[in-house]
N, C-alpha and C. Protein backbone atom coordinates (compact mmCIF):
# COMPACT_ATOMS: atom_id res chain seq x y z
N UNK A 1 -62.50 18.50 -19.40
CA UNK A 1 -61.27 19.19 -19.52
C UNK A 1 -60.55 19.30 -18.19
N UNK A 2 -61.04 19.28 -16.89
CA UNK A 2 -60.59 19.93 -15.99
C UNK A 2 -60.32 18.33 -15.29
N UNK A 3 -60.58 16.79 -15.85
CA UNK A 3 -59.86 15.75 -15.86
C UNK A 3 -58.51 15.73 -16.58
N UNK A 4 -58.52 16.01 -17.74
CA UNK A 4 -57.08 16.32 -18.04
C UNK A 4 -55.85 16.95 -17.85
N UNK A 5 -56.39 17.87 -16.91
CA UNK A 5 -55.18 18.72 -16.64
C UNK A 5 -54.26 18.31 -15.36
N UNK A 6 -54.73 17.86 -14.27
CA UNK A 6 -53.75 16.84 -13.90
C UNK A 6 -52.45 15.95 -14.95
N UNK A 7 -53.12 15.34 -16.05
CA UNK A 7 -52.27 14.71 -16.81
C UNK A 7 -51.04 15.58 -17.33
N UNK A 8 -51.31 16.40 -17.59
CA UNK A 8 -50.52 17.68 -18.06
C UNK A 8 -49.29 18.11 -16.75
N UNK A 9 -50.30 18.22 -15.96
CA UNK A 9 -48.60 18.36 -14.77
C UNK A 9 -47.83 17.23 -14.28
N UNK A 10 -48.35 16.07 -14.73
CA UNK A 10 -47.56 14.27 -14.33
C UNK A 10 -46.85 15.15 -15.21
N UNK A 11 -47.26 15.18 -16.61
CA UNK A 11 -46.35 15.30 -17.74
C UNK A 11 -45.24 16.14 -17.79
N UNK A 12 -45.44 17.45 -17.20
CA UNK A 12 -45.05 18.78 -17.12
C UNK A 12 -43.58 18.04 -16.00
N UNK A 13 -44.30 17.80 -15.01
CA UNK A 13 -43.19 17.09 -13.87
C UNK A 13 -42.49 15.93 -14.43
N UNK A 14 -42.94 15.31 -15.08
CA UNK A 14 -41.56 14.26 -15.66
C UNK A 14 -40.82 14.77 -16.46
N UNK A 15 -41.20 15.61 -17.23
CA UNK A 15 -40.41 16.02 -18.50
C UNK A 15 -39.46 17.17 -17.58
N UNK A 16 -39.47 17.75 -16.30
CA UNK A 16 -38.75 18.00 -15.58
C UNK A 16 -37.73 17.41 -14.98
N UNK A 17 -37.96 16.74 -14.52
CA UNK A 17 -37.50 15.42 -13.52
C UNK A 17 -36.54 14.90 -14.45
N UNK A 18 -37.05 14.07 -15.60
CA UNK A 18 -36.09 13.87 -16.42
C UNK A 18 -34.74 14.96 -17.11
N UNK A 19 -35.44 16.08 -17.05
CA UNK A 19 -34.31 17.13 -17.98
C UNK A 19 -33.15 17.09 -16.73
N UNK A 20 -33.87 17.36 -14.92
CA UNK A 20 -32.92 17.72 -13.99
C UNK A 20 -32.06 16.23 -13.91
N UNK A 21 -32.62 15.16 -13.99
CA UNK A 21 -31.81 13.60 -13.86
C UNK A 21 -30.55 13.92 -15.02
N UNK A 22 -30.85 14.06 -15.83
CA UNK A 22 -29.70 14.30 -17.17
C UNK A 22 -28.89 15.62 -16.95
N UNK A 23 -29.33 16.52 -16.33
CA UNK A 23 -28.37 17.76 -15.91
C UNK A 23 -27.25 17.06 -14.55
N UNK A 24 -28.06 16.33 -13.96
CA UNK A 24 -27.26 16.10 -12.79
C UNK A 24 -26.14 14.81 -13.38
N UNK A 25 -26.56 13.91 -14.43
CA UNK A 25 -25.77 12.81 -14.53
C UNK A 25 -24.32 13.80 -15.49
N UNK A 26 -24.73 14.67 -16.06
CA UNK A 26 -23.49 15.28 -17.28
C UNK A 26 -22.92 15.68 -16.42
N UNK A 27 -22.98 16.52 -14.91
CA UNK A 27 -22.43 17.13 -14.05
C UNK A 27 -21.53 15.72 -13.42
N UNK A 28 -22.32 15.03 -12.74
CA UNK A 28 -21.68 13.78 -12.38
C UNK A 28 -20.39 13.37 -13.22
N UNK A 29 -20.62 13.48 -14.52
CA UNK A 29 -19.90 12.78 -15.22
C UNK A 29 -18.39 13.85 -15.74
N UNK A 30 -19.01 14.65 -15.79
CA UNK A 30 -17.70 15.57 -15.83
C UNK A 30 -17.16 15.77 -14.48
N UNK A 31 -17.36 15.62 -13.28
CA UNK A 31 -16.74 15.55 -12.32
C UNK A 31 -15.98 14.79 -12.09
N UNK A 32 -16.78 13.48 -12.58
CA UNK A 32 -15.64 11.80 -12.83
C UNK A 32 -14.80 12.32 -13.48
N UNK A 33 -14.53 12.68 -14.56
CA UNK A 33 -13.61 12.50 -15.15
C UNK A 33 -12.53 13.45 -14.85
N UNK A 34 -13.48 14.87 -14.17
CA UNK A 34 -11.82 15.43 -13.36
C UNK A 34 -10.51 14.64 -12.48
N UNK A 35 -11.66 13.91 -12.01
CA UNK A 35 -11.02 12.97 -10.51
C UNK A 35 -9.97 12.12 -11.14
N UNK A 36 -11.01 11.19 -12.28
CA UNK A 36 -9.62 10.55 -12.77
C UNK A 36 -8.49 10.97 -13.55
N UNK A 37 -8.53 12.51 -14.26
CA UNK A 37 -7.26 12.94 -14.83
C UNK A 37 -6.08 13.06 -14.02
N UNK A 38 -6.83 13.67 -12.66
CA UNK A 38 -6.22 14.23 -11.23
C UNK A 38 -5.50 12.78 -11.38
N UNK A 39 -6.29 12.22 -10.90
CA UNK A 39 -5.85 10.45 -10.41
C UNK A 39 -4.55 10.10 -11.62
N UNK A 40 -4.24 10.00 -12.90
CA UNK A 40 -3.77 9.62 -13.55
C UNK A 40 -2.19 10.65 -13.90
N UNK A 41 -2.69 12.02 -13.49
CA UNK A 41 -1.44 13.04 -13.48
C UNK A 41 -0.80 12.50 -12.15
N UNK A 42 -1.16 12.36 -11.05
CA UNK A 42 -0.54 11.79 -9.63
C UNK A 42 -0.06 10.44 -9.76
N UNK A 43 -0.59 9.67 -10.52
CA UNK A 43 -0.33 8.25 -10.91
C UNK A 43 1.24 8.34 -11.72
N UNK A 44 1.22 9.39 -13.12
CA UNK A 44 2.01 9.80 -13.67
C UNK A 44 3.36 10.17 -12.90
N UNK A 45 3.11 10.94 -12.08
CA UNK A 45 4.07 11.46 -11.07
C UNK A 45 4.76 10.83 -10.45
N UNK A 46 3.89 9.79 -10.19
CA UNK A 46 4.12 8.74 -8.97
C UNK A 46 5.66 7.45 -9.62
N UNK A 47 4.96 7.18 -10.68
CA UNK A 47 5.75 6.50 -11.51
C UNK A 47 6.86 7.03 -12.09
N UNK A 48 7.30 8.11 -12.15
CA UNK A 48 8.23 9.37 -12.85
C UNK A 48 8.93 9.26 -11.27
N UNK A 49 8.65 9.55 -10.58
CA UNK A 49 9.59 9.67 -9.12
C UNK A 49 10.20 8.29 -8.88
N UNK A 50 9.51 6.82 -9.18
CA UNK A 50 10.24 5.65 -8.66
C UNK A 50 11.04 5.65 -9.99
N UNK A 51 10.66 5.81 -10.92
CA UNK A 51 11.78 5.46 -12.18
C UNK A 51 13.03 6.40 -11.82
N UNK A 52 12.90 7.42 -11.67
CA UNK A 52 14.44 8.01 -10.86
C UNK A 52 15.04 7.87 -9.98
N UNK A 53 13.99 7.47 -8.94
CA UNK A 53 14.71 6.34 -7.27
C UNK A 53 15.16 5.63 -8.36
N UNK A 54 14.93 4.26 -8.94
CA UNK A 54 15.56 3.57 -9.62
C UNK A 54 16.93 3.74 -10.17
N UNK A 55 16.76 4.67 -10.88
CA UNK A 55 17.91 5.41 -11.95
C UNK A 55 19.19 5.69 -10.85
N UNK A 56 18.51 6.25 -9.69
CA UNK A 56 19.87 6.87 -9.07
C UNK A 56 20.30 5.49 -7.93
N UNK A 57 19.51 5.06 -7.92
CA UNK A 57 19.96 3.78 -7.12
C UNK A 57 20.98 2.88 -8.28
N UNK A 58 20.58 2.70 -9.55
CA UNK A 58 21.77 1.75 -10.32
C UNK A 58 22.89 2.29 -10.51
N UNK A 59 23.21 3.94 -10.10
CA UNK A 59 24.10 4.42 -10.27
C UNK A 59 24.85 4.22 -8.97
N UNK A 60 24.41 4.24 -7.74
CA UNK A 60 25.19 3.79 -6.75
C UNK A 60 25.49 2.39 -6.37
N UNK A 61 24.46 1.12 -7.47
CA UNK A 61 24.94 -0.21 -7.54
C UNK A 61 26.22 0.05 -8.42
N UNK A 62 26.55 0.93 -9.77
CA UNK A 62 27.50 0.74 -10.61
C UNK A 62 28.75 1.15 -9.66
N UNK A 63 28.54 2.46 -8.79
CA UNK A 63 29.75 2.90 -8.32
C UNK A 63 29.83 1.92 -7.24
N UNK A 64 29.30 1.28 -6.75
CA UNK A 64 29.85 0.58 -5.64
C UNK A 64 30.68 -1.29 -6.23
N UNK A 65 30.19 -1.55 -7.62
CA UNK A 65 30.49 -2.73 -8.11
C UNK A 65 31.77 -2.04 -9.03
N UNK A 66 32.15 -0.86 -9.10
CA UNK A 66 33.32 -0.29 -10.26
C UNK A 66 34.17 0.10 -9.22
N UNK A 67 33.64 0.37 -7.79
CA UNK A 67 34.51 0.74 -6.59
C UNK A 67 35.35 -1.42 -6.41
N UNK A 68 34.59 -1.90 -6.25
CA UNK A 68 35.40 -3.24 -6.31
C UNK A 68 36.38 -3.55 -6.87
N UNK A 69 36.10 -3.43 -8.30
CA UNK A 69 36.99 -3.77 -9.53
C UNK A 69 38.32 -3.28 -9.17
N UNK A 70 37.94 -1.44 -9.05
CA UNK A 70 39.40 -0.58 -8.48
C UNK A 70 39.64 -1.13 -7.52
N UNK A 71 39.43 -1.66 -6.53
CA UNK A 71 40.32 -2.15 -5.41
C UNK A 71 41.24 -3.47 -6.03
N UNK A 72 40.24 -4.32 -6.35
CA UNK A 72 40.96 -5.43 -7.27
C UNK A 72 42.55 -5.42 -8.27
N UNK A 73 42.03 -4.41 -9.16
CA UNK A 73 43.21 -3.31 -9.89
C UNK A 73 43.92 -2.93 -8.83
N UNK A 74 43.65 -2.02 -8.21
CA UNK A 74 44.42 -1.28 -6.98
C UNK A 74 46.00 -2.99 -6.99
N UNK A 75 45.04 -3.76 -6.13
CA UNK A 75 45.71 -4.77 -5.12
C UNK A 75 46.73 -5.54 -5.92
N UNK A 76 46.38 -5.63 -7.53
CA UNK A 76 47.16 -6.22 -8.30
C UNK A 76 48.02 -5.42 -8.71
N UNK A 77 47.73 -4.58 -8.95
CA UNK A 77 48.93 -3.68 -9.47
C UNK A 77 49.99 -3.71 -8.27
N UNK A 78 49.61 -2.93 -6.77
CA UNK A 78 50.67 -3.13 -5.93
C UNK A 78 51.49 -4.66 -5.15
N UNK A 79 50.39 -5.73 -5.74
CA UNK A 79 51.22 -6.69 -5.55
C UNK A 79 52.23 -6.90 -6.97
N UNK A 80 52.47 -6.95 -8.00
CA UNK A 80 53.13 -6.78 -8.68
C UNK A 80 54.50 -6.43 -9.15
N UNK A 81 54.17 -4.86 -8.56
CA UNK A 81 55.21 -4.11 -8.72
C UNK A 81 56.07 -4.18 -7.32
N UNK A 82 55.78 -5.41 -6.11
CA UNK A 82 56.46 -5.74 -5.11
C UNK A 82 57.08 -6.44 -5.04
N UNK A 83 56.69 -7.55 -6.60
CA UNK A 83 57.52 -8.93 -6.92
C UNK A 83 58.40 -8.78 -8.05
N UNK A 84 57.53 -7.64 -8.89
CA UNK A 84 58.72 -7.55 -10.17
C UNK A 84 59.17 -6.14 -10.00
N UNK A 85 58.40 -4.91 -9.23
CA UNK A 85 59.38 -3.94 -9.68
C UNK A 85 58.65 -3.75 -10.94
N UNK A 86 57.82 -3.71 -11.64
CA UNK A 86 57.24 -2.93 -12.35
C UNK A 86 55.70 -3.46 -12.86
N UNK A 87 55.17 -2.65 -13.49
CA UNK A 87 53.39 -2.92 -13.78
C UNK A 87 53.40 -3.16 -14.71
N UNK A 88 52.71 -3.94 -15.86
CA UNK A 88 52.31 -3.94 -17.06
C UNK A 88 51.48 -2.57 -17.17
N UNK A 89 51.47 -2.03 -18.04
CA UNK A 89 50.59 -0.59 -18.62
C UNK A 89 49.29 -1.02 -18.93
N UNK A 90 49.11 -2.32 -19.49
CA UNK A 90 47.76 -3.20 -19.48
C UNK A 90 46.84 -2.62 -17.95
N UNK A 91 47.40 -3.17 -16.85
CA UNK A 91 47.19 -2.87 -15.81
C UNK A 91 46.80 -1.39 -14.97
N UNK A 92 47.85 -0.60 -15.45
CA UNK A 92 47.39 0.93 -15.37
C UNK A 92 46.43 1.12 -16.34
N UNK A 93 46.04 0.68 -17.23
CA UNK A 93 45.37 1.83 -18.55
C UNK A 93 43.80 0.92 -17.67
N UNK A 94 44.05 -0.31 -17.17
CA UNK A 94 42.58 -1.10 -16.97
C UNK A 94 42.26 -0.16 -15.91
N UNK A 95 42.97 0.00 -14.58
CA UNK A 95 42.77 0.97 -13.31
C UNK A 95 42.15 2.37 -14.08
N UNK A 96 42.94 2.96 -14.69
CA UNK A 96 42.59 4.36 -15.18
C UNK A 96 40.75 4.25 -15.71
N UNK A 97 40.93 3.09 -16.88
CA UNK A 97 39.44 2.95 -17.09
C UNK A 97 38.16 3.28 -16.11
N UNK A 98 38.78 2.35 -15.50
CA UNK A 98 37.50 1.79 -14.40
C UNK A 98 37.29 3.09 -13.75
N UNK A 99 38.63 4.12 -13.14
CA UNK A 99 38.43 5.43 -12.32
C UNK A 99 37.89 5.97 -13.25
N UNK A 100 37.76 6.09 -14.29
CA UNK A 100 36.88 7.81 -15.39
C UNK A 100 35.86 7.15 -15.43
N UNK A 101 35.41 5.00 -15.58
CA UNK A 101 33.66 5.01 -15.10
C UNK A 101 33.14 5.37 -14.11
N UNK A 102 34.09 4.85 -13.11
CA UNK A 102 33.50 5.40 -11.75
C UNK A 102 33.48 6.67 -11.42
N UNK A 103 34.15 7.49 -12.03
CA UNK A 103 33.67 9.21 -12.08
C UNK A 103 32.99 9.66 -12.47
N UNK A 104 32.13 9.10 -14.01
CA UNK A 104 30.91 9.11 -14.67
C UNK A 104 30.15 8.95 -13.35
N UNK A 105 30.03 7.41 -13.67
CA UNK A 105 28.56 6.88 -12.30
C UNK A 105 28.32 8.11 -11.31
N UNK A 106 29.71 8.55 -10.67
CA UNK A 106 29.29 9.23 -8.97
C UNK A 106 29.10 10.56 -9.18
N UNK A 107 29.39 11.12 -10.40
CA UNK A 107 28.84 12.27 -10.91
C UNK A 107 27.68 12.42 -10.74
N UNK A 108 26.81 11.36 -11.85
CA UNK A 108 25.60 11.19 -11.70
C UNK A 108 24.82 11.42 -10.64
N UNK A 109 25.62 10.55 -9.66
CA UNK A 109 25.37 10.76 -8.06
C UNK A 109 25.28 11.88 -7.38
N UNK A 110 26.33 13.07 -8.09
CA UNK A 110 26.37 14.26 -7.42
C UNK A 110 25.57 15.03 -7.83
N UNK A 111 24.92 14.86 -8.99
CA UNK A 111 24.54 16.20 -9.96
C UNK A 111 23.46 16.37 -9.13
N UNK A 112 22.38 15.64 -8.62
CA UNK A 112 21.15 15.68 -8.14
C UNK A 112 20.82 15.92 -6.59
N UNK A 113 21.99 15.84 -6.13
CA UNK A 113 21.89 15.13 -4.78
C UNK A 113 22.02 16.44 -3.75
N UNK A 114 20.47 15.74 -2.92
CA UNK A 114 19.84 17.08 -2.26
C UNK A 114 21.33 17.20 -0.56
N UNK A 115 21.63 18.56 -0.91
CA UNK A 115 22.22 19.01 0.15
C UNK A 115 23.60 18.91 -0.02
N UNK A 116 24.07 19.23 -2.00
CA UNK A 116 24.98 19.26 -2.49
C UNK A 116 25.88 19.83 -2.13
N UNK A 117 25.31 21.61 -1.92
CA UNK A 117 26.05 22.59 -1.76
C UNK A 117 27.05 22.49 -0.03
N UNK A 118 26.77 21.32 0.88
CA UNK A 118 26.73 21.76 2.22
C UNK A 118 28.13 21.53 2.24
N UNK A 119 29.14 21.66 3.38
CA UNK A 119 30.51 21.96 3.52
C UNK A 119 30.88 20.37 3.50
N UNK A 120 29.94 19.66 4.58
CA UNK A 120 29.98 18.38 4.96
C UNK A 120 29.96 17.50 3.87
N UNK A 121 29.18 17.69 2.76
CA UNK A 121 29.21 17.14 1.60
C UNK A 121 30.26 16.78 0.86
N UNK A 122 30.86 18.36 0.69
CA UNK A 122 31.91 18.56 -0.05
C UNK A 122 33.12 17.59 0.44
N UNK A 123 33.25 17.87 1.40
CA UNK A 123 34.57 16.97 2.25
C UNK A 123 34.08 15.41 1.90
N UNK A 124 33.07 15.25 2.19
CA UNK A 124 33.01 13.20 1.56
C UNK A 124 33.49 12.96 0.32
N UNK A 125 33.10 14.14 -0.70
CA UNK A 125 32.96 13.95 -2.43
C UNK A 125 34.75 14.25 -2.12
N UNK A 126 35.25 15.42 -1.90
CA UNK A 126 36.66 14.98 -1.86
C UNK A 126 37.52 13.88 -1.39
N UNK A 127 36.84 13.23 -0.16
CA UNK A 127 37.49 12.45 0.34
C UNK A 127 37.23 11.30 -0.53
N UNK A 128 36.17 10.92 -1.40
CA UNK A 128 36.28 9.69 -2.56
C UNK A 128 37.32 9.72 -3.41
N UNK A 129 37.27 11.18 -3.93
CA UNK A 129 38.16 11.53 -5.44
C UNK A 129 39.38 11.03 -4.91
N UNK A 130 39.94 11.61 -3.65
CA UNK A 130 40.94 11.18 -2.98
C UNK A 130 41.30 9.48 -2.88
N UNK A 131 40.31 9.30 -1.86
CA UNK A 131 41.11 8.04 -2.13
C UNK A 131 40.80 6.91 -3.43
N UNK A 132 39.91 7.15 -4.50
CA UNK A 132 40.04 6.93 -5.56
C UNK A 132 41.27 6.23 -6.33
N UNK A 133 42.41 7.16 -5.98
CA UNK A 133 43.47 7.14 -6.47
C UNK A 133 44.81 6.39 -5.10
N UNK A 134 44.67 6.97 -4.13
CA UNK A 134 45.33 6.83 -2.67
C UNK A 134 44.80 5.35 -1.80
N UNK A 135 43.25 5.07 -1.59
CA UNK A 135 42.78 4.18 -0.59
C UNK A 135 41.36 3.71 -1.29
N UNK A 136 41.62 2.84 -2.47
CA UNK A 136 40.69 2.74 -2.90
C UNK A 136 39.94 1.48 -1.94
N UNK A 137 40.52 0.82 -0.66
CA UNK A 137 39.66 -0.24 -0.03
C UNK A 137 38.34 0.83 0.86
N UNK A 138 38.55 1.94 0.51
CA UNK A 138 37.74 2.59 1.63
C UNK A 138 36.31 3.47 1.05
N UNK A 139 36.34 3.03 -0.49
CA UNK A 139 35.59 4.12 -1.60
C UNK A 139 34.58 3.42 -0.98
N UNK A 140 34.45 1.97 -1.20
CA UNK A 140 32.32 1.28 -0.97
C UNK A 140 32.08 2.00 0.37
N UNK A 141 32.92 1.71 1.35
CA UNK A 141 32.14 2.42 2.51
C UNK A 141 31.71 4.13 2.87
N UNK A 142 32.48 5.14 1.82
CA UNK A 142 32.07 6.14 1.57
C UNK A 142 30.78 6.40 0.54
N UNK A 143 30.52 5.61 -0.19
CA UNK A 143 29.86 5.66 -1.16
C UNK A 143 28.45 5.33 -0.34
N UNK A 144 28.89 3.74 0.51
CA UNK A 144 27.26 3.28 0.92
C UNK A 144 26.92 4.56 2.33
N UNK A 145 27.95 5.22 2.95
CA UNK A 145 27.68 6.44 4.18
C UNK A 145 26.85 7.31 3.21
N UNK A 146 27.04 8.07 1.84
CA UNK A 146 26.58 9.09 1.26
C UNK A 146 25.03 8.29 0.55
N UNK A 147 25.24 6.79 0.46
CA UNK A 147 23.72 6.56 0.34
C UNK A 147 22.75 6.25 1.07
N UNK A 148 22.97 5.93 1.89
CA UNK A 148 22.35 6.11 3.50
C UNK A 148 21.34 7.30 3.41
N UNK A 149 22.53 8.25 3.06
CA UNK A 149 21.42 9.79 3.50
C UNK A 149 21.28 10.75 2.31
N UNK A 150 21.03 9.99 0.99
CA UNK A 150 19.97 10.32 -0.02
C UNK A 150 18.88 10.31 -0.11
N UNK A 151 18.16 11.04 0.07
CA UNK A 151 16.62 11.53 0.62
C UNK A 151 16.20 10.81 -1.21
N UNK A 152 16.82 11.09 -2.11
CA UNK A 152 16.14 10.67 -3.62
C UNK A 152 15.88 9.16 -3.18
N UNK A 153 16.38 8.25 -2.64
CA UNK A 153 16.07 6.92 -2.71
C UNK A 153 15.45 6.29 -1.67
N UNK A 154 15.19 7.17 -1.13
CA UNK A 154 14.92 6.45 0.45
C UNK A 154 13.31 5.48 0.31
N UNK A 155 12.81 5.79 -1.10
CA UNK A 155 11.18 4.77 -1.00
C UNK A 155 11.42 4.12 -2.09
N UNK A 156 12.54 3.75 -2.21
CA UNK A 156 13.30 2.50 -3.61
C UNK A 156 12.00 1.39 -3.59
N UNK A 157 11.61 1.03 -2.55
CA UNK A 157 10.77 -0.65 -2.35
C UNK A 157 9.12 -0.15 -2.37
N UNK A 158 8.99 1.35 -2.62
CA UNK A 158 7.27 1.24 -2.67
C UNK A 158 6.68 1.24 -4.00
C-alpha cells in the first residue's frame, strides 16, 4: 500500500496541473479576445475618421471644380454683354445654378470646420460669398487658403 501512494499524488498533481493549464488558457483566451474587440473598435474608428477626411475633401474638390465653371460663366457672360449689350438668361439662370451648388458644397465645408466660430474665419467665408458674385477669379485661391488649414483633412493619404 505504501507503494501506491506515490501514484496517487502523480495523479493528484496532474489532475491539478491540468485543471490550472485550462484555468490559465480560458483566462488567456478571454483576454485575446478583449484585445481584439479593442483592436477592431480602433480599427472601426480609424476607418470612420478617413471616410470623412474623404467626404470633406470631395467637397472642397466640388467647390473648387464649381468655383471654375463660375469663373467660366462669370467671363462669358461679361464678355457678351460687351459685344452685344445684353446676356441670354440661359446664361444667368446657368451662373445662378452653379452659385446655389457651390453654396451647398462650401456649406458643407463650413458646417464642420474646426475654428468656425473665430473672427478670422468669418472674414474669409464672407470674403467668398462676396466675391462669389463680384470676383469670382479669386474664389479657388480662397477656398485652397481655407484648405490648407483644415485640421479635418490634413491625414487624407494615410
Amino acid at each position: 500500500m505504501v507503494s501506491q501512494l506515490p501514484n496517487y499524488y502523480v495523479l493528484l498533481s496532474s489532475l491539478i496541473s491540468g485543471i490550472m493549464l485550462l484555468i490559465s488558457i480560458v483566462i488567456n483566451n478571454y483576454f485575446q479576445l478583449k484585445r481584439e474587440e479593442q483592436q477592431q473598435i480602433r480599427q472601426e474608428k480609424s476607418e470612420q475618421q478617413k471616410w470623412y477626411r474623404e467626404k470633406i475633401y470631395d467637397c472642397y474638390r466640388t467647390s473648387i471644380q464649381l468655383s471654375t465653371k463660375i469663373l467660366q460663366e462669370y467671363t462669358e457672360i461679361n464678355a457678351k454683354s460687351k459685344s452685344q449689350n445684353t446676356v441670354p438668361q440661359e446664361k444667368r439662370t446657368n451662373l445662378m445654378n452653379l452659385s446655389l451648388e457651390f453654396g451647398s458644397e462650401f456649406a458643407l465645408i463650413i458646417a464642420g470646420y474646426p475654428g468656425k466660430d473665430s473672427k478670422e474665419f468669418k472674414e474669409k467665408i464672407n470674403r467668398v460669398h462676396k466675391s462669389l458674385n463680384e470676383e469670382p477669379w479669386i474664389l479657388r485661391p480662397m477656398i485652397t487658403e481655407i484648405m490648407e488649414h483644415d485640421s479635418r483633412i490634413k491625414g487624407i493619404n494615410k
